[in-house]
PDB file of N, CA and C in Angstrom:
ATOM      1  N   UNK A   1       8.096  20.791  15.998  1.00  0.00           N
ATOM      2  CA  UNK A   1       7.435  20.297  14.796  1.00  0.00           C
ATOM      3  C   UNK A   1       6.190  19.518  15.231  1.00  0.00           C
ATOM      4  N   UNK A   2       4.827  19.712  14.781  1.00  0.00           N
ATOM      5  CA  UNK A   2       3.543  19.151  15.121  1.00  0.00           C
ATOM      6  C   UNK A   2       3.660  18.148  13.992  1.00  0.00           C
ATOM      7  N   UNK A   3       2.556  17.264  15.028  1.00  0.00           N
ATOM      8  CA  UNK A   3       2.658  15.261  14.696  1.00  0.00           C
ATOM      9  C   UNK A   3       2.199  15.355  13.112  1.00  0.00           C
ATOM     10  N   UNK A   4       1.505  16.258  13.032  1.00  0.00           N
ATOM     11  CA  UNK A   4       0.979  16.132  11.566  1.00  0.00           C
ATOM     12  C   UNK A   4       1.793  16.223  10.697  1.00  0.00           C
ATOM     13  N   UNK A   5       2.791  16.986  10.530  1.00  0.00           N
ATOM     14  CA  UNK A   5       4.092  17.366   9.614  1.00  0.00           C
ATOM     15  C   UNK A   5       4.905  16.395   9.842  1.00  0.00           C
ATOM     16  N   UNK A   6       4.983  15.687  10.757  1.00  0.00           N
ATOM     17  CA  UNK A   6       5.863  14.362  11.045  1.00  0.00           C
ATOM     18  C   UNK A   6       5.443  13.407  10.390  1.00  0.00           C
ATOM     19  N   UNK A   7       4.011  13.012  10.432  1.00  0.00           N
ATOM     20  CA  UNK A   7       3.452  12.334   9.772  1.00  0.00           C
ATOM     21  C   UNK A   7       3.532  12.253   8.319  1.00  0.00           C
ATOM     22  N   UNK A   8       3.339  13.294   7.744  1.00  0.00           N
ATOM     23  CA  UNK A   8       3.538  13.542   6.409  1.00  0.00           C
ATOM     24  C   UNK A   8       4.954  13.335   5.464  1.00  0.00           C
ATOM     25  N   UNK A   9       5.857  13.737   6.361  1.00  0.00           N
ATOM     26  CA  UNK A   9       7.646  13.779   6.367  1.00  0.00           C
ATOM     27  C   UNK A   9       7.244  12.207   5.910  1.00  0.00           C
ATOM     28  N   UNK A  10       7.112  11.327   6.890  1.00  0.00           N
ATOM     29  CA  UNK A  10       7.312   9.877   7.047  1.00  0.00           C
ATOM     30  C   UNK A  10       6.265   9.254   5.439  1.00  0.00           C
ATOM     31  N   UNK A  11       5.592  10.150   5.544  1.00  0.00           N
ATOM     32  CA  UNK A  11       4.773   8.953   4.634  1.00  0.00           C
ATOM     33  C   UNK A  11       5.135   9.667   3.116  1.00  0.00           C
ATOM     34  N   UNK A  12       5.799  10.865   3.377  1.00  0.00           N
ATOM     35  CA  UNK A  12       6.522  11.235   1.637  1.00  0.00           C
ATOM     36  C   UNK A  12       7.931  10.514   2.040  1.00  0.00           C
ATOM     37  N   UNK A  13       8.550  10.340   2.710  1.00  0.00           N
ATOM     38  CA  UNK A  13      10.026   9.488   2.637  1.00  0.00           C
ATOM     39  C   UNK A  13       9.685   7.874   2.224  1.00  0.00           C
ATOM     40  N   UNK A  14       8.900   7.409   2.745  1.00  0.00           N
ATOM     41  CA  UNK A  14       8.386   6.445   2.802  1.00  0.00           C
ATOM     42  C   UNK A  14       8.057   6.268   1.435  1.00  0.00           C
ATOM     43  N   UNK A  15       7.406   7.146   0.439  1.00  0.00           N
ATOM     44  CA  UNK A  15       6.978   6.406  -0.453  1.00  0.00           C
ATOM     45  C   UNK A  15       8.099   7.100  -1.652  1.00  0.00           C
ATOM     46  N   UNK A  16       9.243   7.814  -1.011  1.00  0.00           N
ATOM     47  CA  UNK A  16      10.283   8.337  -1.954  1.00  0.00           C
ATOM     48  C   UNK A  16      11.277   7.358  -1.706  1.00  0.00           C
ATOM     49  N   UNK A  17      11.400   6.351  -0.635  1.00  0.00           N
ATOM     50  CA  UNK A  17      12.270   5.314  -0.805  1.00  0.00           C
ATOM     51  C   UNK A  17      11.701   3.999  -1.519  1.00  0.00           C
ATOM     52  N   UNK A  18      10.530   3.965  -1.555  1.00  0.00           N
ATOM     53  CA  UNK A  18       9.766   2.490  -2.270  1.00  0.00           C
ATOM     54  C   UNK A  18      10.372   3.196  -4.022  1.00  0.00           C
ATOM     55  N   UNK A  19      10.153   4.420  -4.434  1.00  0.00           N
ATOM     56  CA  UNK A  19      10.265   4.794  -5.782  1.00  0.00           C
ATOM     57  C   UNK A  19      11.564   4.477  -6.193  1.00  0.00           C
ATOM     58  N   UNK A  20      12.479   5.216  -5.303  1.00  0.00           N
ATOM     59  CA  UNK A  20      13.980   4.843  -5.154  1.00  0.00           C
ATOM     60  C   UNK A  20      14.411   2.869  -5.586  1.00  0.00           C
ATOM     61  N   UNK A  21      13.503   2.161  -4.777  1.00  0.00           N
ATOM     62  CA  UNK A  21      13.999   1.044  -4.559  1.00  0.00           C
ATOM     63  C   UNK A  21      13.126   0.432  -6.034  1.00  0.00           C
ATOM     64  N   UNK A  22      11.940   0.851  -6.166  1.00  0.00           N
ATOM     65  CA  UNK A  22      11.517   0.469  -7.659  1.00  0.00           C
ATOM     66  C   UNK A  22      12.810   0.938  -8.743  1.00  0.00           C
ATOM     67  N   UNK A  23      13.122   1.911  -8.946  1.00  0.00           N
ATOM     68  CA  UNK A  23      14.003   2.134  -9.728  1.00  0.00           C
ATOM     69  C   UNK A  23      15.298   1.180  -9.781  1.00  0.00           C
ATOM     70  N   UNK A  24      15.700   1.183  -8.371  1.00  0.00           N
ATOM     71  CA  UNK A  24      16.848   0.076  -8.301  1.00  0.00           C
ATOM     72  C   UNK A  24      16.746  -1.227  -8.795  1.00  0.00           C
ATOM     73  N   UNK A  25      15.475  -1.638  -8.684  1.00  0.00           N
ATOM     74  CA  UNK A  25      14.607  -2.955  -9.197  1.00  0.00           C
ATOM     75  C   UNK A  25      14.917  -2.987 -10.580  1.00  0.00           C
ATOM     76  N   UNK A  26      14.821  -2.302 -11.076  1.00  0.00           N
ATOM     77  CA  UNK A  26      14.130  -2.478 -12.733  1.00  0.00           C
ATOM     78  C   UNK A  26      15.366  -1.978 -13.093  1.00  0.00           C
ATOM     79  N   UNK A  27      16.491  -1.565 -12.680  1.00  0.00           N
ATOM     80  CA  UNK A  27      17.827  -1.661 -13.423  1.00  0.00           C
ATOM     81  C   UNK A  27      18.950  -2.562 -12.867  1.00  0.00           C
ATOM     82  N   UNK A  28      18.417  -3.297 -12.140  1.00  0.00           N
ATOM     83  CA  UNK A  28      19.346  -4.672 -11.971  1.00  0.00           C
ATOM     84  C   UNK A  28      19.373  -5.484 -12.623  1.00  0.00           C
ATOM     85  N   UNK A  29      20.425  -5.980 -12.791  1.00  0.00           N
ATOM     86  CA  UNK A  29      20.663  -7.419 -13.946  1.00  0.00           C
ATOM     87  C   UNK A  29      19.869  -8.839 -13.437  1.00  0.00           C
ATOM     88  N   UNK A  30      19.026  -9.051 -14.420  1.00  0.00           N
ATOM     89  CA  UNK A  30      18.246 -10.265 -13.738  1.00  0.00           C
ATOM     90  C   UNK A  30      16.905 -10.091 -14.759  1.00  0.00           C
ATOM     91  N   UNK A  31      16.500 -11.336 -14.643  1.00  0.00           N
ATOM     92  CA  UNK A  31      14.844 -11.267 -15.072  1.00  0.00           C
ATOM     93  C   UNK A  31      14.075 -10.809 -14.429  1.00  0.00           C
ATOM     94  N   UNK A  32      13.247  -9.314 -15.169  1.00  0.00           N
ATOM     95  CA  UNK A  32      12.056  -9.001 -13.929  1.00  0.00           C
ATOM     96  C   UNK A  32      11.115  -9.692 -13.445  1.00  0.00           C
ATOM     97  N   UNK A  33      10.778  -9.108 -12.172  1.00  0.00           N
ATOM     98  CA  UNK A  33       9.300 -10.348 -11.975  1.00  0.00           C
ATOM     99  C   UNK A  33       8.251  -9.087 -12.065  1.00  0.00           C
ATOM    100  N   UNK A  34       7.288  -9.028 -13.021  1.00  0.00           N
ATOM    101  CA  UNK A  34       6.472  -7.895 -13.367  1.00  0.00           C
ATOM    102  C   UNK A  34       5.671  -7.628 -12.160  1.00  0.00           C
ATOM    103  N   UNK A  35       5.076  -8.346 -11.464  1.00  0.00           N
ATOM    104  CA  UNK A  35       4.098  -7.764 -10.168  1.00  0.00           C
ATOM    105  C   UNK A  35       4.767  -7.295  -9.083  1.00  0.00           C
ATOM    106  N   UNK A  36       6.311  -7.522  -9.380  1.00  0.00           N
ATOM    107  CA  UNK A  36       6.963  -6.691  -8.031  1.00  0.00           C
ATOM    108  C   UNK A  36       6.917  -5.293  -8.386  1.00  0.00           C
ATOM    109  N   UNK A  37       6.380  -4.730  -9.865  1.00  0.00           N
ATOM    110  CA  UNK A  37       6.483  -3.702  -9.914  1.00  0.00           C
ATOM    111  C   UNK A  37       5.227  -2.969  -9.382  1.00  0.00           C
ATOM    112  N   UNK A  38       3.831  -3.916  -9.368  1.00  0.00           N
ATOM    113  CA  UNK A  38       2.887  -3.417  -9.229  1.00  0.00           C
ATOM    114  C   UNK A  38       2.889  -3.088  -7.591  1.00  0.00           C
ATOM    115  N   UNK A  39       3.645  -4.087  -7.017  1.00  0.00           N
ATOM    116  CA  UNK A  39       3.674  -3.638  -5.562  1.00  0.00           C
ATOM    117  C   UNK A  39       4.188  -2.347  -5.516  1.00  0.00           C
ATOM    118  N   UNK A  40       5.485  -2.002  -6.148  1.00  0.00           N
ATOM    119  CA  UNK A  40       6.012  -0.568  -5.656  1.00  0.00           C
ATOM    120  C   UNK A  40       5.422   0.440  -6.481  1.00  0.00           C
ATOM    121  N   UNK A  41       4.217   0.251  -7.374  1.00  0.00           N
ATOM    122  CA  UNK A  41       3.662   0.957  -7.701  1.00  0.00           C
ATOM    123  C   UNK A  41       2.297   1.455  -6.751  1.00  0.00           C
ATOM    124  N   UNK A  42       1.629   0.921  -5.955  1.00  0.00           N
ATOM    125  CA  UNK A  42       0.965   0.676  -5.272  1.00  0.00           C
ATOM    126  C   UNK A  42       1.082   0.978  -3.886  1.00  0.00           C
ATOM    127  N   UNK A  43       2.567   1.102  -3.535  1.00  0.00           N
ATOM    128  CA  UNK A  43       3.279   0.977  -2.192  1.00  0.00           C
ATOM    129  C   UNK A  43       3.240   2.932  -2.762  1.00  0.00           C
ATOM    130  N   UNK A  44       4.197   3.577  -3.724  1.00  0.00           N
ATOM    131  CA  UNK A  44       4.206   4.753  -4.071  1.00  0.00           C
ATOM    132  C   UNK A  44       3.018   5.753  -3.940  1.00  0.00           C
ATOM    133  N   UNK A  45       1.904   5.046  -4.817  1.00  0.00           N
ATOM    134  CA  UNK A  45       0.817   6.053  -4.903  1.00  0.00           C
ATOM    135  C   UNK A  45       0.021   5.879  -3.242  1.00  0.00           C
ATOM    136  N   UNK A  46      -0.049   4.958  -2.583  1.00  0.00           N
ATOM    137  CA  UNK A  46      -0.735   4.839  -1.276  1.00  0.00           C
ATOM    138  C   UNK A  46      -0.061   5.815  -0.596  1.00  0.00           C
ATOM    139  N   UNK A  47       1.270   5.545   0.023  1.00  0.00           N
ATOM    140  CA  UNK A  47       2.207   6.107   0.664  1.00  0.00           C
ATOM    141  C   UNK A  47       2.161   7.706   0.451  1.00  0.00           C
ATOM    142  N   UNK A  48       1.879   8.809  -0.983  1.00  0.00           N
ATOM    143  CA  UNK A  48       1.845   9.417  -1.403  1.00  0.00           C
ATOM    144  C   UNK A  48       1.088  10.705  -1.560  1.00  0.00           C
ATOM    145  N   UNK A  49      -0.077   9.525  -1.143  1.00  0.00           N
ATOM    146  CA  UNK A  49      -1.656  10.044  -1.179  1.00  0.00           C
ATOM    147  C   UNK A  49      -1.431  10.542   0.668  1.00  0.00           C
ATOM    148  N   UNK A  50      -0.937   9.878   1.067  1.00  0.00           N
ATOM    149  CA  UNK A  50      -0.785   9.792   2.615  1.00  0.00           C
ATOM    150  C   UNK A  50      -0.190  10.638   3.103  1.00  0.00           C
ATOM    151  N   UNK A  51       0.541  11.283   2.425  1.00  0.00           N
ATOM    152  CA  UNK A  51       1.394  12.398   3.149  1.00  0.00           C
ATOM    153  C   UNK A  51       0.593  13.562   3.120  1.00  0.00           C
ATOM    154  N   UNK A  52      -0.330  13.607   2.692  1.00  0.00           N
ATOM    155  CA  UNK A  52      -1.623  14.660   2.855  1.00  0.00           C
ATOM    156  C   UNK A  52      -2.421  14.592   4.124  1.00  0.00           C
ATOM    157  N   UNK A  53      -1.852  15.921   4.730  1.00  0.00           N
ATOM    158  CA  UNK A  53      -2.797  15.783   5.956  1.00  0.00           C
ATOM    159  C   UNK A  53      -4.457  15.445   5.727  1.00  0.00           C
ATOM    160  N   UNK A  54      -5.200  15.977   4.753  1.00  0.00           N
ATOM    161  CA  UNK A  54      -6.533  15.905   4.766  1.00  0.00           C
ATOM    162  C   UNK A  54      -6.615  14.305   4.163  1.00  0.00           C
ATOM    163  N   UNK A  55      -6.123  13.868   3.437  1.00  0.00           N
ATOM    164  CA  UNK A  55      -6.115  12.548   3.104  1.00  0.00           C
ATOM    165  C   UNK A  55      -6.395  11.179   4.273  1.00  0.00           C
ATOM    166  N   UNK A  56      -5.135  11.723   5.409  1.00  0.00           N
ATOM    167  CA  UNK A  56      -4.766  11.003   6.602  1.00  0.00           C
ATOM    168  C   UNK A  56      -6.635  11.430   7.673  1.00  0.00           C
ATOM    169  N   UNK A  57      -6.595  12.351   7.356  1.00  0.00           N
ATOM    170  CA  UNK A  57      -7.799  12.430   8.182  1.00  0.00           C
ATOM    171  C   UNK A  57      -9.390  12.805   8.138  1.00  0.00           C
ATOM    172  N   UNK A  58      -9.398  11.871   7.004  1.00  0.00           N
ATOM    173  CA  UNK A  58     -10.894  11.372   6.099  1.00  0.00           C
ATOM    174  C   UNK A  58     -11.198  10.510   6.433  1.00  0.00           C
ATOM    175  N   UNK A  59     -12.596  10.109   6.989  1.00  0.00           N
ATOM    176  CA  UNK A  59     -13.285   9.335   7.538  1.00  0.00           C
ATOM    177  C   UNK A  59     -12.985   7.969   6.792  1.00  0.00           C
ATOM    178  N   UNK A  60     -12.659   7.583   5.670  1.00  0.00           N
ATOM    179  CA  UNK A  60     -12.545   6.873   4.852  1.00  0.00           C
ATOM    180  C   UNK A  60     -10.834   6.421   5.060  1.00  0.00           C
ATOM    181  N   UNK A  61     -10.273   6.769   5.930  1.00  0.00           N
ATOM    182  CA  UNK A  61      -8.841   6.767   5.641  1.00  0.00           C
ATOM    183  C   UNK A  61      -8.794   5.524   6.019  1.00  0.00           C
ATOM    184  N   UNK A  62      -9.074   4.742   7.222  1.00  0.00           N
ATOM    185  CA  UNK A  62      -8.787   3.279   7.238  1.00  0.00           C
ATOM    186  C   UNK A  62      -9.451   2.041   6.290  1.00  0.00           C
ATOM    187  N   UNK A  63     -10.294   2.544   5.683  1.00  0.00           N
ATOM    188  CA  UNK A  63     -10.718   1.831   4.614  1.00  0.00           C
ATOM    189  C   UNK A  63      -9.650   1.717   3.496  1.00  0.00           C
ATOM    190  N   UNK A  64      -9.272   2.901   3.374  1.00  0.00           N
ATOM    191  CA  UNK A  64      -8.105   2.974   2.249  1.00  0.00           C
ATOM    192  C   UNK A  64      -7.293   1.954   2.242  1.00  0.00           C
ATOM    193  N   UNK A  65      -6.614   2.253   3.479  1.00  0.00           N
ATOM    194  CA  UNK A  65      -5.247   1.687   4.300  1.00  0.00           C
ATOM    195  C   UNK A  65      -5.743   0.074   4.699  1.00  0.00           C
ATOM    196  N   UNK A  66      -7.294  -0.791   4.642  1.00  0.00           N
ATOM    197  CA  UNK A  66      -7.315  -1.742   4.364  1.00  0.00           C
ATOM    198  C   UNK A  66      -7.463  -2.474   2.681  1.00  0.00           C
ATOM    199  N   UNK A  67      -7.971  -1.569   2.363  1.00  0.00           N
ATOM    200  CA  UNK A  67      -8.115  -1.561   0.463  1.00  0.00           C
ATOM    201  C   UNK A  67      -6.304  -1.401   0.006  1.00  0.00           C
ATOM    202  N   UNK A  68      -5.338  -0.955   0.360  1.00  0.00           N
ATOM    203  CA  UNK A  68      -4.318  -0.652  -0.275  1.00  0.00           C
ATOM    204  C   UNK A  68      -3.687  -2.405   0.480  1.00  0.00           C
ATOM    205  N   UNK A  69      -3.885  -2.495   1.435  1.00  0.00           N
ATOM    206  CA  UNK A  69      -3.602  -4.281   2.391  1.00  0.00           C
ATOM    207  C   UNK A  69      -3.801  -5.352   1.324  1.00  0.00           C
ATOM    208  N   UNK A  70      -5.193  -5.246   0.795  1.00  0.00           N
ATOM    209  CA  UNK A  70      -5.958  -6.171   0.181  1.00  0.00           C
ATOM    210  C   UNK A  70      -4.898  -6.260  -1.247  1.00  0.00           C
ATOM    211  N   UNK A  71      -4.961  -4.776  -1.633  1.00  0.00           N
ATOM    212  CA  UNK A  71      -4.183  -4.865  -3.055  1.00  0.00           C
ATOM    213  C   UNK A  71      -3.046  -5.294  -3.553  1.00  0.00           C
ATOM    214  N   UNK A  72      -2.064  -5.367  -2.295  1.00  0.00           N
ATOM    215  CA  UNK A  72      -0.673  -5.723  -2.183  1.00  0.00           C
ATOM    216  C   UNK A  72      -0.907  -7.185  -1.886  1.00  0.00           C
ATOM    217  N   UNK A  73      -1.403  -7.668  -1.022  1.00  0.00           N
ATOM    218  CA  UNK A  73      -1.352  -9.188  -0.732  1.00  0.00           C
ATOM    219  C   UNK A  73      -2.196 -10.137  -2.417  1.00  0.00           C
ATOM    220  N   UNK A  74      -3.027  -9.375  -2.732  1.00  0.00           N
ATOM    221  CA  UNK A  74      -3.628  -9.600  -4.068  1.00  0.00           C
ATOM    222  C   UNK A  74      -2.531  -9.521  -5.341  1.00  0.00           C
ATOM    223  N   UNK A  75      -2.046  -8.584  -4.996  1.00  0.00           N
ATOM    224  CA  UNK A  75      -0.391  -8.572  -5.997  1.00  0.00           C
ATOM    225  C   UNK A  75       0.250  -9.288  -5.866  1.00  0.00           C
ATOM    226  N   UNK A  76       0.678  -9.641  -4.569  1.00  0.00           N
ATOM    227  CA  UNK A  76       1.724 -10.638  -3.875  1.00  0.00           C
ATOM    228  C   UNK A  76       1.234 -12.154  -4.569  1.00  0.00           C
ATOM    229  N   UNK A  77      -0.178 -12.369  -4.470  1.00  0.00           N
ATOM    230  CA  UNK A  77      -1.038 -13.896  -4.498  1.00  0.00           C
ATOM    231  C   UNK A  77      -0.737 -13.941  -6.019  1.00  0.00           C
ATOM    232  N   UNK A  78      -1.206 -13.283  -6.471  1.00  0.00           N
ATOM    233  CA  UNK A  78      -0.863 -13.352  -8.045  1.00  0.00           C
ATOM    234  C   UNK A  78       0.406 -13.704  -8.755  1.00  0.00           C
ATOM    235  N   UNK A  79       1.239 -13.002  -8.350  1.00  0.00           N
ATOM    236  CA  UNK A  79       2.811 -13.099  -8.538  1.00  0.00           C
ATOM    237  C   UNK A  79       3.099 -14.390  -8.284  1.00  0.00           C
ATOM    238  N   UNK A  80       2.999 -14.239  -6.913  1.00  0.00           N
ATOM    239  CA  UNK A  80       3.560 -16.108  -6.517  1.00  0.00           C
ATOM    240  C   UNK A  80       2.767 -17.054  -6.366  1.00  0.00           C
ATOM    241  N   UNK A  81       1.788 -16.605  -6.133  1.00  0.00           N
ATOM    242  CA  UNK A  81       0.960 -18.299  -6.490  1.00  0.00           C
ATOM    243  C   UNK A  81       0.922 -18.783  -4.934  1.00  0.00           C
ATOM    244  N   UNK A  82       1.419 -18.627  -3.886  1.00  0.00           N
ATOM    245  CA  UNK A  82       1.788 -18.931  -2.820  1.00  0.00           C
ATOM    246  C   UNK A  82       0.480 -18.587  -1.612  1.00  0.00           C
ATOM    247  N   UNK A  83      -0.249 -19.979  -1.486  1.00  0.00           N
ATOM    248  CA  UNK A  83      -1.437 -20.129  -0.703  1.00  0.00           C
ATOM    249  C   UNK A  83      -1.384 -19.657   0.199  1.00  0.00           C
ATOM    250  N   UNK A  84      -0.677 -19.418   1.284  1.00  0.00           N
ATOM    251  CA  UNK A  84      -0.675 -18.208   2.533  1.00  0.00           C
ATOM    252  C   UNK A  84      -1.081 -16.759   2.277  1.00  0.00           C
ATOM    253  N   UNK A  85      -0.488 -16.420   0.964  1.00  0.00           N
ATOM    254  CA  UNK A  85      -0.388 -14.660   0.527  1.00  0.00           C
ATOM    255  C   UNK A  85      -1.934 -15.032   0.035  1.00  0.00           C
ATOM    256  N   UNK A  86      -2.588 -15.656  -0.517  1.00  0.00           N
ATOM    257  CA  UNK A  86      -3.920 -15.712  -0.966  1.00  0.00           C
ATOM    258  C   UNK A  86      -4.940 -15.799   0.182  1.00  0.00           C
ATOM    259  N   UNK A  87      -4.286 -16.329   1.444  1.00  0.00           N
ATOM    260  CA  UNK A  87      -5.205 -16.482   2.723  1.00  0.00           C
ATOM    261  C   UNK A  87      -5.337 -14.884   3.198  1.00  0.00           C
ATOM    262  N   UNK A  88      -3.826 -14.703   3.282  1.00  0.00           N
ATOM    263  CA  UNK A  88      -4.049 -12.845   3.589  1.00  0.00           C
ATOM    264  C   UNK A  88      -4.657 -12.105   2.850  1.00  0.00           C
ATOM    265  N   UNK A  89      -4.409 -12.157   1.468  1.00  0.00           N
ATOM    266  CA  UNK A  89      -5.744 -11.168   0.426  1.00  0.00           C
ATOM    267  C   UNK A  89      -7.105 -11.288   1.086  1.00  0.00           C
ATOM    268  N   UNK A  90      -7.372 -12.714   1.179  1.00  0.00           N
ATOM    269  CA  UNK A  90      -8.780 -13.326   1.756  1.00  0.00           C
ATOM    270  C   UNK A  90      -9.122 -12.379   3.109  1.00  0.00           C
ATOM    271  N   UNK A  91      -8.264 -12.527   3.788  1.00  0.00           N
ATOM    272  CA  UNK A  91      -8.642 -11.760   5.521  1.00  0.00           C
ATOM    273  C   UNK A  91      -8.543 -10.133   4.913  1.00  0.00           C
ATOM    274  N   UNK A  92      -7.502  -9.984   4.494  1.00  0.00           N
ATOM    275  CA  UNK A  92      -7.790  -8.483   3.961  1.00  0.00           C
ATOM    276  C   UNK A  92      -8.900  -7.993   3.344  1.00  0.00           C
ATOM    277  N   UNK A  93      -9.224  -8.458   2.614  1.00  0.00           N
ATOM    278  CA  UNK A  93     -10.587  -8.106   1.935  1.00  0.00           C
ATOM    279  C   UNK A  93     -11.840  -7.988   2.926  1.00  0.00           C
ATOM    280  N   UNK A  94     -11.856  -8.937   3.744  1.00  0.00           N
ATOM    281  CA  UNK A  94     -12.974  -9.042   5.016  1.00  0.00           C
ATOM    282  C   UNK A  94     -12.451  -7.793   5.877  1.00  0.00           C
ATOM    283  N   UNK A  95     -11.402  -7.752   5.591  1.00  0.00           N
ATOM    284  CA  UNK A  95     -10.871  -6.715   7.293  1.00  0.00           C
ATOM    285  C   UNK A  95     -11.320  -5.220   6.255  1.00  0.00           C
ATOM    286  N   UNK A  96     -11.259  -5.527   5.143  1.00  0.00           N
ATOM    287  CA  UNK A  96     -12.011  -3.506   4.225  1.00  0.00           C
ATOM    288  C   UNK A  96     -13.136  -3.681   4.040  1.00  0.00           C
ATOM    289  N   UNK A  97     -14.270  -5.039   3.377  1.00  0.00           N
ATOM    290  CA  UNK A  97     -15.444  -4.781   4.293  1.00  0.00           C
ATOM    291  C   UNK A  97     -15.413  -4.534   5.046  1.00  0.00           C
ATOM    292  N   UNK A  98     -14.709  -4.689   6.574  1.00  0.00           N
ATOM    293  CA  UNK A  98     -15.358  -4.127   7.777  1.00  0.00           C
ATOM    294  C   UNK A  98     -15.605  -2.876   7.752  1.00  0.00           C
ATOM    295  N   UNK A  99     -14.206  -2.072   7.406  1.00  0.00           N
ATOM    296  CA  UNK A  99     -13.976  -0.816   8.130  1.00  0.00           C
ATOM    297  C   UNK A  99     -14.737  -0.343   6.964  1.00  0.00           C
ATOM    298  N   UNK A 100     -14.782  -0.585   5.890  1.00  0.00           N
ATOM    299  CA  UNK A 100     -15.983   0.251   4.576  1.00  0.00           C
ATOM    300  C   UNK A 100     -17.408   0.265   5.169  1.00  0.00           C
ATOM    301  N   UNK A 101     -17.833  -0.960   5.924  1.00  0.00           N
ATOM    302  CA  UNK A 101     -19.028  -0.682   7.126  1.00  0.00           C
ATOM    303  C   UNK A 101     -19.208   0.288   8.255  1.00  0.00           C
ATOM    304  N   UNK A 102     -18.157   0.259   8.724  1.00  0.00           N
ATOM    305  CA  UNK A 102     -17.526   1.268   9.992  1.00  0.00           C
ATOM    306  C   UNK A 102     -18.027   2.690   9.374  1.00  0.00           C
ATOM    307  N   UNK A 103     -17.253   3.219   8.334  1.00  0.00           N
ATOM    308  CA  UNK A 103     -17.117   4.006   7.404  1.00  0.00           C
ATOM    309  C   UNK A 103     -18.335   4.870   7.156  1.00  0.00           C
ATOM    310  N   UNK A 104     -19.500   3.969   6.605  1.00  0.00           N
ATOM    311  CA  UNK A 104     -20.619   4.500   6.728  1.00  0.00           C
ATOM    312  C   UNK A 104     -21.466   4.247   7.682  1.00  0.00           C
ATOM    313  N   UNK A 105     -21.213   3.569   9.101  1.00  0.00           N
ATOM    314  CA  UNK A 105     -22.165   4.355   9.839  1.00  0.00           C
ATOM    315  C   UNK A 105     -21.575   5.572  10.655  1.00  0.00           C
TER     316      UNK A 105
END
């Protein structure tokens, strides 16, 4: 089996267990916390997009994969309020400027 099909395996399991575990989420007894959904919504469609070989190997792909960083820790900051997860949005965001620089030259 070539790395590429491995790759792909992993990043459709990967985002068929985040769906799995969203589902488990939202039918447990408890009060939801609404932005945990946006994470596994977010975690799904990234993960998803990824199992596409041509996806994985678009010049743009680590930009993504810092833009999808930014979005989750931005979800995370929001949700909880919790000044560390807002420091990481912060570095994330600088770390997808970078590679969005990278990107185009």
């Amino acid at each position: 089996m070539d790395e590429r099909r491995v790759q792909s395996l992993v990043h459709a399991g990967v985002a068929t267990l985040l769906a799995v575990a969203g589902v488990v989420f939202a039918v447990r007894p408890g009060g939801p916390a609404d932005w945990a959904y946006g994470l596994v919504a977010l975690g799904v469609l990234f993960f998803g997009v990824s199992a596409v070989p041509r996806v994985r190997e678009h010049g743009a792909y680590n930009a993504l994969a810092a833009a999808f960083a930014t979005a989750v820790c931005l979800v995370a900051y929001l949700g909880s309020g919790t000044w560390f997860v807002g420091a990481l949005a912060l570095a994330s965001g600088v770390g997808t400027l970078i590679e969005l620089a990278r990107w185009r030259r």
